[in-house]
Protein backbone atom coordinates (compact mmCIF):
# COMPACT_ATOMS: atom_id res chain seq x y z
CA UNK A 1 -30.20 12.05 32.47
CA UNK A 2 -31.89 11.36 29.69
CA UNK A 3 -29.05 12.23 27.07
CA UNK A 4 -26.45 9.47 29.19
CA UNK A 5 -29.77 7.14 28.64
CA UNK A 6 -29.27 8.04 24.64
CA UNK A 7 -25.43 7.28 25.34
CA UNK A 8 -25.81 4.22 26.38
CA UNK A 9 -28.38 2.41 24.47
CA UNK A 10 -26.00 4.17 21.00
CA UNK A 11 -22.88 2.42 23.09
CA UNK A 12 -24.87 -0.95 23.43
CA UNK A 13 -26.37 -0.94 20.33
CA UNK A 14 -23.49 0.27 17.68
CA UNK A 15 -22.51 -2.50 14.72
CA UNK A 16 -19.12 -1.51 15.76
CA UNK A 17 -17.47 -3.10 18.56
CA UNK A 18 -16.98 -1.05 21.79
CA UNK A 19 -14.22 -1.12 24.84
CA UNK A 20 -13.62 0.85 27.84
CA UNK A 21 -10.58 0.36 29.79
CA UNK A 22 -8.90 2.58 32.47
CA UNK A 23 -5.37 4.12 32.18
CA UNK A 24 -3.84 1.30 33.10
CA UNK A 25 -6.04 -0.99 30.33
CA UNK A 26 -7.90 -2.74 32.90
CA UNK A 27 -11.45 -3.23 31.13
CA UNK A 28 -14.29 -1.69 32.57
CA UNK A 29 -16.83 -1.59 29.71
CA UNK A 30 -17.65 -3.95 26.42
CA UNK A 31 -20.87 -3.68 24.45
CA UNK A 32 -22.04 -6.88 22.76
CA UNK A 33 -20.61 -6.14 19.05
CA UNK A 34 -17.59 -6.35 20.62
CA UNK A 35 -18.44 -9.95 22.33
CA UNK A 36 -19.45 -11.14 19.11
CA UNK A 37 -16.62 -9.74 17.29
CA UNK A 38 -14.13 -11.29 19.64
CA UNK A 39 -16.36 -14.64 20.65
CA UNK A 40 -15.69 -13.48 24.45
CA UNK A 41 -18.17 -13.37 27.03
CA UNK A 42 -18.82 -9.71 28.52
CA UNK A 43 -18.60 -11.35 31.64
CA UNK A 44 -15.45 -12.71 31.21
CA UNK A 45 -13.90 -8.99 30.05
CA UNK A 46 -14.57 -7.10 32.74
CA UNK A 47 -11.83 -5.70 34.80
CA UNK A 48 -9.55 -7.85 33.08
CA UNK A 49 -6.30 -6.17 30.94
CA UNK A 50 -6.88 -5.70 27.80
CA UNK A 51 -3.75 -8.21 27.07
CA UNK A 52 -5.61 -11.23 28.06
CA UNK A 53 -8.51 -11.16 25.94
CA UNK A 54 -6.24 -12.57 22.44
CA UNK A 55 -3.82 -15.83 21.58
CA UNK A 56 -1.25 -13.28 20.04
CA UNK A 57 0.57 -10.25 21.65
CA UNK A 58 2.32 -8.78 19.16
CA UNK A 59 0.02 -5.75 17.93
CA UNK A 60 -0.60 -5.26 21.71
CA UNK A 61 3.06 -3.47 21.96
CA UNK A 62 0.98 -0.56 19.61
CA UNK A 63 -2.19 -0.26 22.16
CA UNK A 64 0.61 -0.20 25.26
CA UNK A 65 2.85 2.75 23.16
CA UNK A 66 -0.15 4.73 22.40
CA UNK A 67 -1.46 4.49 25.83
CA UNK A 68 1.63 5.68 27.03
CA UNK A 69 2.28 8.70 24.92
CA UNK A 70 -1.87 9.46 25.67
CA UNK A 71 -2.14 9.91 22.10
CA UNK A 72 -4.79 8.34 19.78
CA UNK A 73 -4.24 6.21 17.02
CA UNK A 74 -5.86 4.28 14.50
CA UNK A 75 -4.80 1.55 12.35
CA UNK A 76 -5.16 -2.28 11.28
CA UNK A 77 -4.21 -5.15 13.90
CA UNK A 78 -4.24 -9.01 13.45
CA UNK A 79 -5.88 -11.16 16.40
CA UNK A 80 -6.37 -14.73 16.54
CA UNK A 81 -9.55 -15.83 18.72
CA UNK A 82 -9.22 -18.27 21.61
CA UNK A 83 -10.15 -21.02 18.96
CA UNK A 84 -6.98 -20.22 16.94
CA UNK A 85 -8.97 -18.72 13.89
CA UNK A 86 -7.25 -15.17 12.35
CA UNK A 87 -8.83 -12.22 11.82
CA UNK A 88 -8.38 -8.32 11.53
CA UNK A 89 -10.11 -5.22 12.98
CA UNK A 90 -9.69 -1.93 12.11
CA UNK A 91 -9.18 -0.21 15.48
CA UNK A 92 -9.17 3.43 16.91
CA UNK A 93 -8.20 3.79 20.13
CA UNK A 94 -9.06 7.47 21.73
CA UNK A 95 -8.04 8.94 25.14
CA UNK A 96 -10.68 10.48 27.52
CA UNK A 97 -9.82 12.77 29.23
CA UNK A 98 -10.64 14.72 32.48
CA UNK A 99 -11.38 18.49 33.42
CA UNK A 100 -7.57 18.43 33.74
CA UNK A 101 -6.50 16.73 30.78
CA UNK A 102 -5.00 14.27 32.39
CA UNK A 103 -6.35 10.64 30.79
CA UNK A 104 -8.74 8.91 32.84
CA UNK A 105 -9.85 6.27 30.18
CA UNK A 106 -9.28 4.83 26.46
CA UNK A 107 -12.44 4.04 24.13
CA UNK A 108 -11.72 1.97 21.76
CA UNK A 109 -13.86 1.09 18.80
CA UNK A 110 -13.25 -1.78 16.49
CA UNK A 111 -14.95 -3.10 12.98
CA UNK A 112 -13.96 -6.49 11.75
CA UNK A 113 -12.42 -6.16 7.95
CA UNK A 114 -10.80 -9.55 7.50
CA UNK A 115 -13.09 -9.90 4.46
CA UNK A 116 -11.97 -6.67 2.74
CA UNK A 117 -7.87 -7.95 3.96
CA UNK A 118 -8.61 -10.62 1.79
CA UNK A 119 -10.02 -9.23 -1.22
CA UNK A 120 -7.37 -6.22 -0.98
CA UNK A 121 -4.83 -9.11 -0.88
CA UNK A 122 -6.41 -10.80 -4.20
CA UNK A 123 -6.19 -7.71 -6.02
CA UNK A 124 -2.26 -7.17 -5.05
CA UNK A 125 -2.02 -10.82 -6.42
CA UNK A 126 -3.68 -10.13 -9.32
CA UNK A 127 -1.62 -7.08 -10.00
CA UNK A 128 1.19 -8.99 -9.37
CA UNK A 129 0.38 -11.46 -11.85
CA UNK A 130 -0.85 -8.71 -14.54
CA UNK A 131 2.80 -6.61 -14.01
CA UNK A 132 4.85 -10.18 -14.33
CA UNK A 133 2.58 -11.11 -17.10
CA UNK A 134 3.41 -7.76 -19.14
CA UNK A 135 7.14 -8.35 -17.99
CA UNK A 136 7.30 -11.55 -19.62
CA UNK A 137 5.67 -10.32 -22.61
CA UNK A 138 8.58 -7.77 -22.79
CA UNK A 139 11.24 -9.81 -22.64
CA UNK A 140 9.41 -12.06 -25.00
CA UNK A 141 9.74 -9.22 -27.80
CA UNK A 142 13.00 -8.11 -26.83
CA UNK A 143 14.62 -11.52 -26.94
CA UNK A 144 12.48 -12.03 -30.71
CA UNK A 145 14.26 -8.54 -31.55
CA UNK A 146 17.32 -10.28 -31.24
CA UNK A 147 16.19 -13.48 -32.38
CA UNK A 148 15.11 -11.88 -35.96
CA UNK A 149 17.94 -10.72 -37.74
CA UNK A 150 19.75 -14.20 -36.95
CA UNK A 151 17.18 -16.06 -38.56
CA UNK A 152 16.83 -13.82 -41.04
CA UNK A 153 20.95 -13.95 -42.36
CA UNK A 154 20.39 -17.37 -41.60
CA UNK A 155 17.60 -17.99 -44.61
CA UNK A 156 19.14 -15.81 -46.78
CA UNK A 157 22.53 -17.77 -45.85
CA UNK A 158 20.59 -21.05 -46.46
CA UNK A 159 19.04 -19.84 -50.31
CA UNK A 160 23.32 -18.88 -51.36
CA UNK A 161 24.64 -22.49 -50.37
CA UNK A 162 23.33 -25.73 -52.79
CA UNK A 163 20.95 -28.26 -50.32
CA UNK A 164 23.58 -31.19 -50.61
CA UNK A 165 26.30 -28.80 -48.52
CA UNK A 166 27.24 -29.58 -45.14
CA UNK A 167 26.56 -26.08 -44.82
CA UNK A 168 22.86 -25.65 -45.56
């Protein structure tokens, strides 16, 4: 008794956000990181699916392949709140599992990294910048390789014909 008393003060208390949902993704458990993570009301979670709670579907189709293969995963997905705003948690989604084996549940744990999204996204623009920066220098010196030996024949053209030619 008193370690599921440990269990669930750790489940209710964790930075990281927490869902339960059944087999068939019906929600039957959300601590309050995961409230505040996804500005929805525990109340309004439970026994819900798991589809209704965001604006966007599209990483859902990864949740519903996993849960069908009963197979965990973890990875990156992009949500956008009921208020429209965009953000990304990293996610890994676990089975649970009977005496059987057969999947009862899925836990799923989520941490919001929109912040670090952004910053890895302004260091891939900065690299970006840096490698067509260094590619423009290149072709800089290249196209002066081929520049130099025309001016050069040029000046030394210039010093054999008199000023008052056409030619110079």
């Amino acid at each position: 008794q008193e370690e599921r008393t440990l269990m669930a003060a750790a489940l209710a208390q964790a930075d990281d956000g927490v869902m339960i949902m059944n087999s068939e993704g019906l929600i039957e458990y959300v601590n309050d990181a995961f409230s505040r993570l996804h500005q929805i009301s525990p109340r309004n979670t439970m026994g819900r699916h798991f589809r209704e709670l965001w604006m966007d579907r599209g990483s859902d189709d990864i949740i519903v392949d996993v849960m069908r293969h009963g197979t965990a995963w973890t990875g990156r997905l992009s949500r956008q709140r009921q208020d429209g705003t965009h953000y990304t948690v990293e996610t890994t989604l676990s089975p649970l599992r009977d005496e059987h084996g057969r999947v009862t549940r899925y836990v799923s744990v989520e941490r919001d990294v929109t912040r670090e999204v952004l910053l890895e996204e302004q260091v891939r623009q900065r690299q970006k910048m840096e490698a067509l920066g260094t590619l423009a220098g290149g072709i800089a010196h290249d196209f002066n390789n081929i520049l130099m030996p025309i001016v050069m024949n040029t000046e030394l053209a210039m010093m054999d014909v008199p000023a008052e030619s056409p030619a110079h």
